[in-house]
Protein backbone atom coordinates (compact mmCIF):
# COMPACT_ATOMS: atom_id res chain seq x y z
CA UNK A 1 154.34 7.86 -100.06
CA UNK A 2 150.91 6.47 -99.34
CA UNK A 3 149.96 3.25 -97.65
CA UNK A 4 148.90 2.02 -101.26
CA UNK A 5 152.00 2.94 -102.70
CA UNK A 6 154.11 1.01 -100.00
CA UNK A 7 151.77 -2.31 -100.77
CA UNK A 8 152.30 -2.14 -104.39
CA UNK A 9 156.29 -1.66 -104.09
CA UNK A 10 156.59 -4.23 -101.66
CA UNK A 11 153.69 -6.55 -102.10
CA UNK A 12 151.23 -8.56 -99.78
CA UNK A 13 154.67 -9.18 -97.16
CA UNK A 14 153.92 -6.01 -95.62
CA UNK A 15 150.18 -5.20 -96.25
CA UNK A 16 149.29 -6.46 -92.80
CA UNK A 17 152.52 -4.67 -91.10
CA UNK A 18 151.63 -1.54 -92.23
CA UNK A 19 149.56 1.25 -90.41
CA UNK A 20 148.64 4.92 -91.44
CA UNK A 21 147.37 7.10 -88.45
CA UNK A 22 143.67 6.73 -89.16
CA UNK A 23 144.34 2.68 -89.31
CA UNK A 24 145.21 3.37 -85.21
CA UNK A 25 143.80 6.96 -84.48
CA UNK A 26 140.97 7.56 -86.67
CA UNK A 27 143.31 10.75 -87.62
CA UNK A 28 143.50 11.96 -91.39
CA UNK A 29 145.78 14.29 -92.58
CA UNK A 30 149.85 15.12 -92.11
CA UNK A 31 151.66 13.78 -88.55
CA UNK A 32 150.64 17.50 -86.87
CA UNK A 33 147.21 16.18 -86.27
CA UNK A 34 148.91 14.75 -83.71
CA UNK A 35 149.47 17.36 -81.52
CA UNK A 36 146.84 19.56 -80.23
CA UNK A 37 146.78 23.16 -81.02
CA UNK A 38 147.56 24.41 -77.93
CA UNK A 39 150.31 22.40 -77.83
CA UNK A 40 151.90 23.37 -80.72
CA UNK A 41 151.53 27.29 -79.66
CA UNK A 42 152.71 26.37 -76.22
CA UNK A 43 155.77 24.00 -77.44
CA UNK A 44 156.99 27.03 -79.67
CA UNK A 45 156.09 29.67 -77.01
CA UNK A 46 158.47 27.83 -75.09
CA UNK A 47 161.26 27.39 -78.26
CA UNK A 48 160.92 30.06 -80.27
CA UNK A 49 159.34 32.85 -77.88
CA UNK A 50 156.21 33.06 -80.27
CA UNK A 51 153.00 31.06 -80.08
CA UNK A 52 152.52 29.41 -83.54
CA UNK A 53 150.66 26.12 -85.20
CA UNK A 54 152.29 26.67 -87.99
CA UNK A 55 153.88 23.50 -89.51
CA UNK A 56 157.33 24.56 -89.76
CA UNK A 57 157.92 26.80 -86.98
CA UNK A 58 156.58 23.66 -85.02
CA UNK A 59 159.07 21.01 -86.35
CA UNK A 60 161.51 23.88 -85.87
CA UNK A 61 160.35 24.05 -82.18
CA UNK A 62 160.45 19.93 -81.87
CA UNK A 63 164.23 19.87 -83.29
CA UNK A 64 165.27 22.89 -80.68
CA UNK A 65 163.51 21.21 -77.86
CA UNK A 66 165.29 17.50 -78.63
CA UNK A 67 168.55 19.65 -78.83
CA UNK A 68 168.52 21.32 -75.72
CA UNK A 69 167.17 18.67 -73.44
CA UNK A 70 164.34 20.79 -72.76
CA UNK A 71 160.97 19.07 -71.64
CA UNK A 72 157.12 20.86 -72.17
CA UNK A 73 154.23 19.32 -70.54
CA UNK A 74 151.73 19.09 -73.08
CA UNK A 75 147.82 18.29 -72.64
CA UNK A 76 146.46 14.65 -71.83
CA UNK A 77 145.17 14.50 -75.24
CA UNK A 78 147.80 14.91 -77.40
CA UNK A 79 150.27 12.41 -74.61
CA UNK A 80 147.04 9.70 -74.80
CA UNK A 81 147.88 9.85 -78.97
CA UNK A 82 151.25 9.07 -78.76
CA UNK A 83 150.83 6.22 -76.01
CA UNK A 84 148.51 4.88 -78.04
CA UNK A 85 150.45 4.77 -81.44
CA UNK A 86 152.98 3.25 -78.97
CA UNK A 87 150.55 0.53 -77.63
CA UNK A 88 149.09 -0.60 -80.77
CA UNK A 89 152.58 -0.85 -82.73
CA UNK A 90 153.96 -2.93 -79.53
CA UNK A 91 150.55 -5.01 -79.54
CA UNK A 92 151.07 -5.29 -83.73
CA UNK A 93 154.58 -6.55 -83.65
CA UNK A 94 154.77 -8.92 -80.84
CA UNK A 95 153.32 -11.56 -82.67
């Protein structure tokens, strides 16, 4: 579902409570624009013993790695996304 969709089910109570990733990152496109390339090789390097972007072998890789506990370090850019995601949603709802 898209952003419009959501407004038109639900109506004007949620059109200014909800956010699409280019409303906080300037990012289009699927949830994997998140990460970086070379994080996504290097997360399933570490998972799945192959370096790979692609889209399922890298939610496969996310869903091993939650599993076992395991931790990657993964570059400044792709950690500065998430913490900001997590620092405009905690700015948006504390009103």
């Amino acid at each position: 579902m898209q952003k419009k969709d959501y407004i038109k089910e639900f109506g004007s109570l949620i059109q200014s409570r909800i956010f699409t990733l280019h409303d906080v990152l300037a990012i289009k496109g699927a949830t994997e624009k998140l990460l970086e390339d070379v994080d996504k090789k290097l997360l399933t390097q570490e998972a799945l013993t192959i370096a790979s972007t692609n889209k399922g072998e890298v939610n496969l890789t996310i869903n091993e790695l939650i599993t076992t506990g395991k931790s990657v370090n993964i570059s400044s850019t792709t950690t500065d996304r998430f913490k900001n995601i997590f620092d405009f949603v905690e700015q948006q709802f504390a009103t």
